[in-house]
C-alpha atoms as a PDB file:
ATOM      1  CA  UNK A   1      -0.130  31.841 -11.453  1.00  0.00           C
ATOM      2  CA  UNK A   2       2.203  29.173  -9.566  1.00  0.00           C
ATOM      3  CA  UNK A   3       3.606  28.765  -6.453  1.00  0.00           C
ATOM      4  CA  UNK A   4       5.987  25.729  -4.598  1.00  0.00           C
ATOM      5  CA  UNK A   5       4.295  24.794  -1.270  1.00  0.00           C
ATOM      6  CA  UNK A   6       7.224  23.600   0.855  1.00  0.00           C
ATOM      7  CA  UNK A   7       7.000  21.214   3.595  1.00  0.00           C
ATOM      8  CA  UNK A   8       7.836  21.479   7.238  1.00  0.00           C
ATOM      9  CA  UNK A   9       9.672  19.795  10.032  1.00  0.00           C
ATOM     10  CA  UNK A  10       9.123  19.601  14.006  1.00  0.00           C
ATOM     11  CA  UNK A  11      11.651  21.518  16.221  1.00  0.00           C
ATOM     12  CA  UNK A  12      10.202  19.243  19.383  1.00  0.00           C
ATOM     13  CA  UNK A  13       7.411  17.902  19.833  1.00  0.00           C
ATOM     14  CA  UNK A  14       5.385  17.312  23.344  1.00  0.00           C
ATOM     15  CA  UNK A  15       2.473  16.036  24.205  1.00  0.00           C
ATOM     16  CA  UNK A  16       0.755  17.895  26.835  1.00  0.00           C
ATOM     17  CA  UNK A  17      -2.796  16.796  27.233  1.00  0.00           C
ATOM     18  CA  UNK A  18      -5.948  14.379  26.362  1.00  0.00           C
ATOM     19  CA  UNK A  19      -8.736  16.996  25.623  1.00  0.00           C
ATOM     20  CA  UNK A  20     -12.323  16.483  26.075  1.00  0.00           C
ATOM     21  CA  UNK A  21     -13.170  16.764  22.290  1.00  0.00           C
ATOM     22  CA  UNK A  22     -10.817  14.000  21.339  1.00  0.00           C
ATOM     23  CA  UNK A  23      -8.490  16.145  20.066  1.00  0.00           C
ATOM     24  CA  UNK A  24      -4.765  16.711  21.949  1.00  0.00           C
ATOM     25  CA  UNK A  25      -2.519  20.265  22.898  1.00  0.00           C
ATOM     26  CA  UNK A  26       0.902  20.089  21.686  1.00  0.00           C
ATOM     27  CA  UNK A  27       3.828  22.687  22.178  1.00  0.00           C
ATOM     28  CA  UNK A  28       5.872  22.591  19.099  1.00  0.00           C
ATOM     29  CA  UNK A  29       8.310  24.605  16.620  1.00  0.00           C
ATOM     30  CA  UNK A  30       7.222  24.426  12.967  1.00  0.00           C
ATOM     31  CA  UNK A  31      10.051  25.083  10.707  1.00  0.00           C
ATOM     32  CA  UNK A  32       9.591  25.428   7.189  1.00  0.00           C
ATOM     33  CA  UNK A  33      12.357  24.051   4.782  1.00  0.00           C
ATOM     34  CA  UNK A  34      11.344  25.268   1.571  1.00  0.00           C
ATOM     35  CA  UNK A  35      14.044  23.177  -0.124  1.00  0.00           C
ATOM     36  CA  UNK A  36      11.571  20.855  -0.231  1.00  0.00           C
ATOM     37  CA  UNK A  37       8.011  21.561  -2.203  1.00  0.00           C
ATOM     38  CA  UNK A  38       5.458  20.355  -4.171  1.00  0.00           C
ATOM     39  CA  UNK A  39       4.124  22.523  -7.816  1.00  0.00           C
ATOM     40  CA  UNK A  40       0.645  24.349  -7.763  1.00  0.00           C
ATOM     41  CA  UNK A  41      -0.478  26.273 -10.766  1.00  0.00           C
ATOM     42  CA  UNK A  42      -4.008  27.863 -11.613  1.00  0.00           C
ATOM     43  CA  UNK A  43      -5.274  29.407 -14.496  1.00  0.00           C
ATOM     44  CA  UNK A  44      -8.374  30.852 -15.855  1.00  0.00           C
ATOM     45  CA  UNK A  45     -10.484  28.091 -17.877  1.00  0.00           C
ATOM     46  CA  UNK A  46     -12.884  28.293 -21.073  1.00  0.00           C
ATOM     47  CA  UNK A  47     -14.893  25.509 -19.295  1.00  0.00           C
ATOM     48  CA  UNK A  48     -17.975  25.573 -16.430  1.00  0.00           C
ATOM     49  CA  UNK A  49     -16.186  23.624 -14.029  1.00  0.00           C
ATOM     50  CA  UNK A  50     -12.946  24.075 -12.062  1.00  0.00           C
ATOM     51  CA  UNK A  51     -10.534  20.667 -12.054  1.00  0.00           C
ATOM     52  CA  UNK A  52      -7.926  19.728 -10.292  1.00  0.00           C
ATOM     53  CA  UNK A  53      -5.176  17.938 -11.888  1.00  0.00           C
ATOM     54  CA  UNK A  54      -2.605  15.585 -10.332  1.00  0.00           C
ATOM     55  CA  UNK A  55       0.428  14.324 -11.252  1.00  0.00           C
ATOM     56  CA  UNK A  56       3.570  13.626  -9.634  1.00  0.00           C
ATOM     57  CA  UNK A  57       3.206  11.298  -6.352  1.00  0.00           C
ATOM     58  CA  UNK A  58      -0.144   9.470  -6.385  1.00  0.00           C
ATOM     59  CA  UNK A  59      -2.928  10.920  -4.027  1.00  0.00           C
ATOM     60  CA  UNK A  60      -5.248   8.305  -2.678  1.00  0.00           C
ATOM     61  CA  UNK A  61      -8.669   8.893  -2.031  1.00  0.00           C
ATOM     62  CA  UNK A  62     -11.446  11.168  -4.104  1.00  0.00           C
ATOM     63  CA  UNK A  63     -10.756  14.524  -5.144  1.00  0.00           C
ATOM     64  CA  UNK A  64     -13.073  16.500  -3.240  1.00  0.00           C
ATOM     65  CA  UNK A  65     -11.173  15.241  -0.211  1.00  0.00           C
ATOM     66  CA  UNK A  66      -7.991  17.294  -1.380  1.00  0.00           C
ATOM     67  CA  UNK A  67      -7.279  20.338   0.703  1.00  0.00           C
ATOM     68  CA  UNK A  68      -6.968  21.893  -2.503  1.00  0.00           C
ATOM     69  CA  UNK A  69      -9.932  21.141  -3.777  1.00  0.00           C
ATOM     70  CA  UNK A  70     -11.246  22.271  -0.484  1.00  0.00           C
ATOM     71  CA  UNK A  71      -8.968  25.298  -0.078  1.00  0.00           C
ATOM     72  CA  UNK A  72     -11.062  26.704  -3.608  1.00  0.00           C
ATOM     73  CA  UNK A  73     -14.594  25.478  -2.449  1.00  0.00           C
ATOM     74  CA  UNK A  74     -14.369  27.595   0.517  1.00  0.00           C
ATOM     75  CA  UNK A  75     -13.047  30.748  -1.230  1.00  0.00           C
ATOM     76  CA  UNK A  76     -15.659  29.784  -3.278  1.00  0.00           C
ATOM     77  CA  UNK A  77     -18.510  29.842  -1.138  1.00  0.00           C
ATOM     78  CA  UNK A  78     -17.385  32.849   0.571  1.00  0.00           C
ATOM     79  CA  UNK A  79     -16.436  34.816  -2.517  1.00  0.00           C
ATOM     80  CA  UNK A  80     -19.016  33.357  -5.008  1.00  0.00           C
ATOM     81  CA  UNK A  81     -18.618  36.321  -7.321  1.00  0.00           C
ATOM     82  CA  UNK A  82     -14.805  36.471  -7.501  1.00  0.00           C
ATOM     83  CA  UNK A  83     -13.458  33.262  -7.686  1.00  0.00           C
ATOM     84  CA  UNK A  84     -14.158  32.219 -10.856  1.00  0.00           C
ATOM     85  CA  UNK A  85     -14.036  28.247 -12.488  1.00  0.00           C
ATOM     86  CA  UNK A  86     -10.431  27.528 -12.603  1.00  0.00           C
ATOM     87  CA  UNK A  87      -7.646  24.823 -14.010  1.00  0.00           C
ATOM     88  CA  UNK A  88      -5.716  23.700 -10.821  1.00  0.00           C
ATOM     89  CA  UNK A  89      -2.269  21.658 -11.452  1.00  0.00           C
ATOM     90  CA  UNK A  90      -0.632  20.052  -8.617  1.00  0.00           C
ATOM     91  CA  UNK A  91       2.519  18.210  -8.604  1.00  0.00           C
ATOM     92  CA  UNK A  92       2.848  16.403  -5.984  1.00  0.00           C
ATOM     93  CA  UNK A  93       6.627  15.639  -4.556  1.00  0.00           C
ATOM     94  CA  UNK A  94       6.361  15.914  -0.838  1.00  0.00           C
ATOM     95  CA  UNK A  95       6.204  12.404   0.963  1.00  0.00           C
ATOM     96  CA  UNK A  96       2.734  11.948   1.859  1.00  0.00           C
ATOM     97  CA  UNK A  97       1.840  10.799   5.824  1.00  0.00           C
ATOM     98  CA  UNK A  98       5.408  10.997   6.627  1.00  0.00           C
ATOM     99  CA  UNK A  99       4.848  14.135   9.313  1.00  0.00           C
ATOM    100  CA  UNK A 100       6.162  16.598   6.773  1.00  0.00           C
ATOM    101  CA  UNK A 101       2.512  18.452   6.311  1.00  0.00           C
ATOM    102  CA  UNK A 102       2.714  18.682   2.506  1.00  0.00           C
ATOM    103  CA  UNK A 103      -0.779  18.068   1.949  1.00  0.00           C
ATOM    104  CA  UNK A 104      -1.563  21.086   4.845  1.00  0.00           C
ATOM    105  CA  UNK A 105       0.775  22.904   2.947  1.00  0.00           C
ATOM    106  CA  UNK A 106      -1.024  22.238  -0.134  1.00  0.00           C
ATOM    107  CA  UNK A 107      -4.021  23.415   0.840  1.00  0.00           C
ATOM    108  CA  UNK A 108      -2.590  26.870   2.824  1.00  0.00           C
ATOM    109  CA  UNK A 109      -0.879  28.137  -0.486  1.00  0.00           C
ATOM    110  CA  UNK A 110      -4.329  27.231  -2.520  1.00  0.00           C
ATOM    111  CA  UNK A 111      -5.677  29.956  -0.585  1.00  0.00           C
ATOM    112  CA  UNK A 112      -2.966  32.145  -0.891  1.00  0.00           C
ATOM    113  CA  UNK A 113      -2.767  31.660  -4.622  1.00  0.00           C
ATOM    114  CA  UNK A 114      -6.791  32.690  -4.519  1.00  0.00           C
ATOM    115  CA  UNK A 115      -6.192  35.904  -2.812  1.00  0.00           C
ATOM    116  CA  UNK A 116      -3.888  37.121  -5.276  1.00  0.00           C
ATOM    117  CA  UNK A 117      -5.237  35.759  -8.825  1.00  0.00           C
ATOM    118  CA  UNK A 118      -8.727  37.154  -7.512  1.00  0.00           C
ATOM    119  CA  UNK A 119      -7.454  40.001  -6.041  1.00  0.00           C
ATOM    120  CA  UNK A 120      -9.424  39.677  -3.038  1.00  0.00           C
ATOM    121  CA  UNK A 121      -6.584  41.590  -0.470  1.00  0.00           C
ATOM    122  CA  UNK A 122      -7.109  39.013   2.684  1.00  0.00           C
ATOM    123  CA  UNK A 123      -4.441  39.794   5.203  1.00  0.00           C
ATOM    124  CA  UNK A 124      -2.605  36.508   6.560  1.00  0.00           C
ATOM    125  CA  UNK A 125      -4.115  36.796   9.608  1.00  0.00           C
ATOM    126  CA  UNK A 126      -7.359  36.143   8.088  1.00  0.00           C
ATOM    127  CA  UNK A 127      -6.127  33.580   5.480  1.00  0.00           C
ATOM    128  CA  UNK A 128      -4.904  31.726   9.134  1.00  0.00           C
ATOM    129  CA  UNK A 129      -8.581  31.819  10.088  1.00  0.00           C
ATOM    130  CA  UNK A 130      -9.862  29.912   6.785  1.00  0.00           C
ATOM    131  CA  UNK A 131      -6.943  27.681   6.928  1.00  0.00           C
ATOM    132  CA  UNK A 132      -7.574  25.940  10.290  1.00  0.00           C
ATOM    133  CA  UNK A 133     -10.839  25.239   8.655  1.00  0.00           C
ATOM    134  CA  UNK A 134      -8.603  22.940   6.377  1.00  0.00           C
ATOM    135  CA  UNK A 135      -6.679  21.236   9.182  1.00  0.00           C
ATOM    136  CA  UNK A 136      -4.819  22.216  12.769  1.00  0.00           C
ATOM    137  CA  UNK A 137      -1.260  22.648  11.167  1.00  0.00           C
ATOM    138  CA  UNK A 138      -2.743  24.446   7.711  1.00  0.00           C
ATOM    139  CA  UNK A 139      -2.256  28.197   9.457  1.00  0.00           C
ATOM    140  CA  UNK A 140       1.683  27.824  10.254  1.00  0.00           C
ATOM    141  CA  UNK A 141       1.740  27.776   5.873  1.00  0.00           C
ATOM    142  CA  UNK A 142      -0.245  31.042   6.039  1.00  0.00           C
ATOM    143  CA  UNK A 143       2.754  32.489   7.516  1.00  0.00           C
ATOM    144  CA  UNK A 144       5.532  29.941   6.632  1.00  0.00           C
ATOM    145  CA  UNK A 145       8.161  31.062   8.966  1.00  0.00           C
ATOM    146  CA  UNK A 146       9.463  29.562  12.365  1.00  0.00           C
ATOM    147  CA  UNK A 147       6.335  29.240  14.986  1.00  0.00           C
ATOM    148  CA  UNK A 148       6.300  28.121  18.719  1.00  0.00           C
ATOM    149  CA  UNK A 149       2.618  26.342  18.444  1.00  0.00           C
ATOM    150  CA  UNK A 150       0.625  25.143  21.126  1.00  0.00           C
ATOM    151  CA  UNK A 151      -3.186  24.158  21.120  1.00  0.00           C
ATOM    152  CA  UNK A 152      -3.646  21.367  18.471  1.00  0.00           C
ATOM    153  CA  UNK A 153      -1.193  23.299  16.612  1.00  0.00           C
ATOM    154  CA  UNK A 154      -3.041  26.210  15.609  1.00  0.00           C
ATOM    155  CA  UNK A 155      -2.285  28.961  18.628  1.00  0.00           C
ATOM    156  CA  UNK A 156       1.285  30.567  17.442  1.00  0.00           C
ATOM    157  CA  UNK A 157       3.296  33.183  17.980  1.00  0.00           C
ATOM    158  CA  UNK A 158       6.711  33.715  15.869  1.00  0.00           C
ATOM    159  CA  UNK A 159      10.120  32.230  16.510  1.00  0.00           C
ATOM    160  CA  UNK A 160      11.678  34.610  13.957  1.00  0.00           C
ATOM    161  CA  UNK A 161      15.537  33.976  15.636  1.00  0.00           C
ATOM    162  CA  UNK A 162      15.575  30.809  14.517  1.00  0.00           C
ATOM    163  CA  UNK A 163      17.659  30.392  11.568  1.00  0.00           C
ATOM    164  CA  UNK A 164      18.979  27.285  10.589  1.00  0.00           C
ATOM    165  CA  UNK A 165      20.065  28.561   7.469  1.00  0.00           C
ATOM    166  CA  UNK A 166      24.171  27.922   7.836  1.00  0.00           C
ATOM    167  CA  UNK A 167      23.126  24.809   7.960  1.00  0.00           C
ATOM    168  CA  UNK A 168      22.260  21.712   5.606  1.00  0.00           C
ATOM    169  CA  UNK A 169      18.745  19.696   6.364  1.00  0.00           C
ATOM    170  CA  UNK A 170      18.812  15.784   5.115  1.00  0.00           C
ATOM    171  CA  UNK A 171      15.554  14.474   5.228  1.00  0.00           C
ATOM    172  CA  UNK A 172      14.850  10.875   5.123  1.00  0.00           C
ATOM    173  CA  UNK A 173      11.568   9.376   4.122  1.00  0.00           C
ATOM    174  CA  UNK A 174      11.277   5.600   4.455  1.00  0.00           C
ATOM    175  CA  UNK A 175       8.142   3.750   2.996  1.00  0.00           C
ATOM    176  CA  UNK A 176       6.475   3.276   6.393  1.00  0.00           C
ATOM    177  CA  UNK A 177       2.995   4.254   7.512  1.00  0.00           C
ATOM    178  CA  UNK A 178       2.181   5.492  10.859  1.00  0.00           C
ATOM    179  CA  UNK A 179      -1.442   6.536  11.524  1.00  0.00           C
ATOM    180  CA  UNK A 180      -1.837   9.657  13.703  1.00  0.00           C
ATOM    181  CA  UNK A 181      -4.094   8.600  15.310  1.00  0.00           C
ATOM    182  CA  UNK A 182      -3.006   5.290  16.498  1.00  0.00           C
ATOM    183  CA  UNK A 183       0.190   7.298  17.695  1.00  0.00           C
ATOM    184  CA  UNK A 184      -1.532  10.097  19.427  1.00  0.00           C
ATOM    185  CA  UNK A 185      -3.319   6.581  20.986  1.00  0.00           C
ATOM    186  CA  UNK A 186       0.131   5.473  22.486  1.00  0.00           C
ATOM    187  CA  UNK A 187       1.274   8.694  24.072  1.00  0.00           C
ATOM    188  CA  UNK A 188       1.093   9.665  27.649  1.00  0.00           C
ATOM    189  CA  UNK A 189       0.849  13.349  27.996  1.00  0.00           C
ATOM    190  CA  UNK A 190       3.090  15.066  30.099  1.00  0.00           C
ATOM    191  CA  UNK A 191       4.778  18.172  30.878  1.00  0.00           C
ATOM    192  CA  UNK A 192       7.396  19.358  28.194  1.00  0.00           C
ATOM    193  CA  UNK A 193      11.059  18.658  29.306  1.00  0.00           C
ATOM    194  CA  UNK A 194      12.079  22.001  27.749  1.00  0.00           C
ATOM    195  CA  UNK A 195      10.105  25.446  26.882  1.00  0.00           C
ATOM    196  CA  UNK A 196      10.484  25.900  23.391  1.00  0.00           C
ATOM    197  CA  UNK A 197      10.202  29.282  23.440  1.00  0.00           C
ATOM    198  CA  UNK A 198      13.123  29.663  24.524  1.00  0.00           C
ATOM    199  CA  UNK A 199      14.974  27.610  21.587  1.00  0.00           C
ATOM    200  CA  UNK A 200      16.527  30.774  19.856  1.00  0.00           C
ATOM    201  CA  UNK A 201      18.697  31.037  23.232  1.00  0.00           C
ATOM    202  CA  UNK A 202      19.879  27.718  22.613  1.00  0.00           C
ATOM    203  CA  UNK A 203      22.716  26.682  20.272  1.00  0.00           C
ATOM    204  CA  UNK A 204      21.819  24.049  17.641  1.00  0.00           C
ATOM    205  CA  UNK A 205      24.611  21.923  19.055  1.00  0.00           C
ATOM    206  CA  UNK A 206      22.707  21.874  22.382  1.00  0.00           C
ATOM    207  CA  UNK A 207      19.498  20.842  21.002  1.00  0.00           C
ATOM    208  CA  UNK A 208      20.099  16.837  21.711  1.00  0.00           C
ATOM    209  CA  UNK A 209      19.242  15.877  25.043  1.00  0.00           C
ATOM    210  CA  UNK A 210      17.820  18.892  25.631  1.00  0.00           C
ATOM    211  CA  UNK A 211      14.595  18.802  23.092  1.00  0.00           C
ATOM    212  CA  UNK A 212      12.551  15.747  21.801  1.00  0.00           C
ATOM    213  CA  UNK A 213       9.919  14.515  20.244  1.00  0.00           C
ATOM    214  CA  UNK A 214       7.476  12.926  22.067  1.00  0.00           C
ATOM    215  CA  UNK A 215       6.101  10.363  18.994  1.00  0.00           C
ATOM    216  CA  UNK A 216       9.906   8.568  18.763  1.00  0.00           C
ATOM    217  CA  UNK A 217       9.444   5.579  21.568  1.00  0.00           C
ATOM    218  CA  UNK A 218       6.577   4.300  20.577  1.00  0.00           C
ATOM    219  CA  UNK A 219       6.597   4.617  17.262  1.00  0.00           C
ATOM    220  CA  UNK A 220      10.279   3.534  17.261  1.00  0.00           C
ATOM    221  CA  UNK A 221       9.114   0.296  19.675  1.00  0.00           C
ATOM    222  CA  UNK A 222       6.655  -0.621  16.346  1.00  0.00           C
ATOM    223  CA  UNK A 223       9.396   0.137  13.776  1.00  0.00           C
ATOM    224  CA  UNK A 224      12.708  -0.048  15.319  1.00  0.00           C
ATOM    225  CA  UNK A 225      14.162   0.630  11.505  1.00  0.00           C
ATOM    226  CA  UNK A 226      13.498   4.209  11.430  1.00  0.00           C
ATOM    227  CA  UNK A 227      14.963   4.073  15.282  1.00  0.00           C
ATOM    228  CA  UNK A 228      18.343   3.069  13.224  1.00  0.00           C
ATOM    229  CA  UNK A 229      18.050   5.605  10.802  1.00  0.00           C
ATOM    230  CA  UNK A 230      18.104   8.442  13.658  1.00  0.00           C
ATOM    231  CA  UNK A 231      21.275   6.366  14.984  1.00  0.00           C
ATOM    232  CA  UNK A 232      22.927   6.697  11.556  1.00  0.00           C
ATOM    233  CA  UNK A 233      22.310  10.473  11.107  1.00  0.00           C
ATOM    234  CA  UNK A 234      24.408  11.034  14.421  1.00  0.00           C
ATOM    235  CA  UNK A 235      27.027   8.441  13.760  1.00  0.00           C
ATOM    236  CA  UNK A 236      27.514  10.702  10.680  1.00  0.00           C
ATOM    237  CA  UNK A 237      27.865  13.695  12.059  1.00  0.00           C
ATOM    238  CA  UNK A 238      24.451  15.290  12.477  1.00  0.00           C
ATOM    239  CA  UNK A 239      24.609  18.015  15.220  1.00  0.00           C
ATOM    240  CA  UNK A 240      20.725  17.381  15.764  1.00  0.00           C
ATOM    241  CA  UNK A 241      18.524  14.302  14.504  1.00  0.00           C
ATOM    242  CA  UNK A 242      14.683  13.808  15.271  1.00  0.00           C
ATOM    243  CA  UNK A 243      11.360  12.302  13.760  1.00  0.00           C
ATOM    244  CA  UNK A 244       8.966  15.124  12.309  1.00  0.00           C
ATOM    245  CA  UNK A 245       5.871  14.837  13.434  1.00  0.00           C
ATOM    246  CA  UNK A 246       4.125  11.792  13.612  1.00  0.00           C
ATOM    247  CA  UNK A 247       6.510   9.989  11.480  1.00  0.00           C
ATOM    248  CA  UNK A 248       7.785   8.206   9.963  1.00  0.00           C
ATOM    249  CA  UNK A 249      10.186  10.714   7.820  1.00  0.00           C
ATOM    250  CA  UNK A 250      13.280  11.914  10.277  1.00  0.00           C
ATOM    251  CA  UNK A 251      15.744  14.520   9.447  1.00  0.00           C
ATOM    252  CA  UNK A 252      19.225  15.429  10.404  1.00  0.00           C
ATOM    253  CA  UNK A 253      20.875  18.492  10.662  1.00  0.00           C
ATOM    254  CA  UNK A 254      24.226  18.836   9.328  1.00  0.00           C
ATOM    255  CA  UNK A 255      26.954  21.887   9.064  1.00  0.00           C
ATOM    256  CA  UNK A 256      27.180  22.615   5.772  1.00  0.00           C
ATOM    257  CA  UNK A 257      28.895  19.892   3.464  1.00  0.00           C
ATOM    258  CA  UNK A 258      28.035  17.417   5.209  1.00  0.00           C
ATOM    259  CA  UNK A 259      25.335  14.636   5.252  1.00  0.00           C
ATOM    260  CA  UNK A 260      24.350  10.288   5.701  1.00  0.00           C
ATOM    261  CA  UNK A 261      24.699   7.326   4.212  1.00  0.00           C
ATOM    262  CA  UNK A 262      21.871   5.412   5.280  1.00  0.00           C
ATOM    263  CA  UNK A 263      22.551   1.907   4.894  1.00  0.00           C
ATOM    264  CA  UNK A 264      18.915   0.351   5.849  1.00  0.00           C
ATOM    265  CA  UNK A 265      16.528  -2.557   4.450  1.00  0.00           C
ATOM    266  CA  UNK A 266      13.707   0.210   4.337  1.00  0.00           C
ATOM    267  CA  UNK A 267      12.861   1.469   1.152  1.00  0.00           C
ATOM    268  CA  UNK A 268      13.190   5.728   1.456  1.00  0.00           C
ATOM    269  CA  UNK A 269      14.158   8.901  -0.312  1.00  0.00           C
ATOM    270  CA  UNK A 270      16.264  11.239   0.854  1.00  0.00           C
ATOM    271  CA  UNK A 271      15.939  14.731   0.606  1.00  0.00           C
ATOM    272  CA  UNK A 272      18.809  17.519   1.054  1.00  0.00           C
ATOM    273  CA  UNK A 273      18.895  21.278   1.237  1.00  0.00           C
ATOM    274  CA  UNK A 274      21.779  23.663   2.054  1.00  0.00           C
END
């Protein structure tokens, strides 16, 4: 059984406050763009002992810190009968730590994919509560359509006017780490300039200077590169242009046909779906 976890992009992003357990609220928009998606297969095995196997982009750190890997050793523990030892494949093509939440993503459809190979008829809703077990952002993949989130991402309620779908999406992914958590470490929280609830009443040609993302200044004040790249995707016609996330990946939206050049010393990849 396979599926293609797609990534995700930002529709705004504020800031809002410092909370006691270290932790920060957000209001947000996830968007998924489903153009863009890593490979996960699993099948029954002969063997004793589940694997995962990964190929595609390379994954740094140990295995058992994949969200996939985690994603089947909680079904696991909580259906100990049912989920059996398994073959996992995972090809991975979603920019890693570039705010696009591939490896949340990842994770979210690994429990999906459980629920239906073991037959185990979880509604979403309940999927959503194992998921934020895996990570803040991993319940918005439960669902995988337009979400106003607030909380540390995981409070949501549907945005399901959204539709950016008569338009194109160019996502650009430079070679640049930012850590969250030095990021979240430069931001001020404030008040939200705009309520994003309200972004289905707002034409996509309205969006800039209207919504933002709180992350751009000062991560664009440490890299003013990717601040060029943003410039670029309006200079060639982008009706909206922002950073995802954290960074460093930004995107541009683009009526159909049309999409950037980036000229830039940054190494990147560019992704586009219409």
């Amino acid at each position: 059984m396979i599926s293609f976890p797609n990534g995700k992009i930002n529709l705004g992003l504020y800031i809002t406050n410092r909370r006691s357990d270290g932790y920060h609220d957000l209001e947000t928009v996830f968007y998924p763009v489903k153009g863009l998606h890593d490979a996960l297969e699993i099948v029954s095995t002969k063997g004793a002992d589940t694997k995962l196997h990964i190929n595609g982009k390379t994954i740094a750190g140990e295995v058992e810190h994949n969200l996939v890997w985690k994603a089947y050793a909680l079904m696991k523990k909580r259906f100990p009968a049912k989920v059996q030892p398994l073959d996992i494949y995972l090809l991975k093509h979603i920019p890693m730590g570039a705010g696009l939440g591939g490896g949340s993503a990842d994770g979210s459809f690994m429990l999906k994919l459980l629920n239906d190979f073991c037959r185990l008829e979880l509604p979403d809703d309940a999927l959503a509560d194992m998921a934020l077990q895996l990570g803040s952002d991993c319940p918005f993949f439960i669902y995988n359509t337009p979400q106003y989130a607030t909380g540390r991402g995981e409070q949501m309620s549907a945005l399901p006017l959204i539709d950016l779908s008569s338009y194109g999406i160019q996502i650009i992914c430079p070679e640049v780490h930012i850590s969250t958590k030095a990021a979240f470490g430069m931001i001020t929280p404030r008040k939200p300039v705009f309520d994003l609830r309200k972004l289905p009443e707002l034409p996509v040609d309205q969006w800039k200077g209207n919504i933002s993302n709180d992350f751009e200044d000062p991560v664009f004040m440490q890299h003013p590169g990717l601040l060029s790249i943003k410039k670029q995707l309006y200079e060639q016609g982008a009706v909206y242009a922002s950073m995802t996330g954290s960074g460093s990946a930004l995107y541009g939206i683009f009526n159909k046909g049309e999409k950037a050049s980036i000229s830039t010393s940054l190494k990147y990849s560019s992704h586009f779906m219409e």
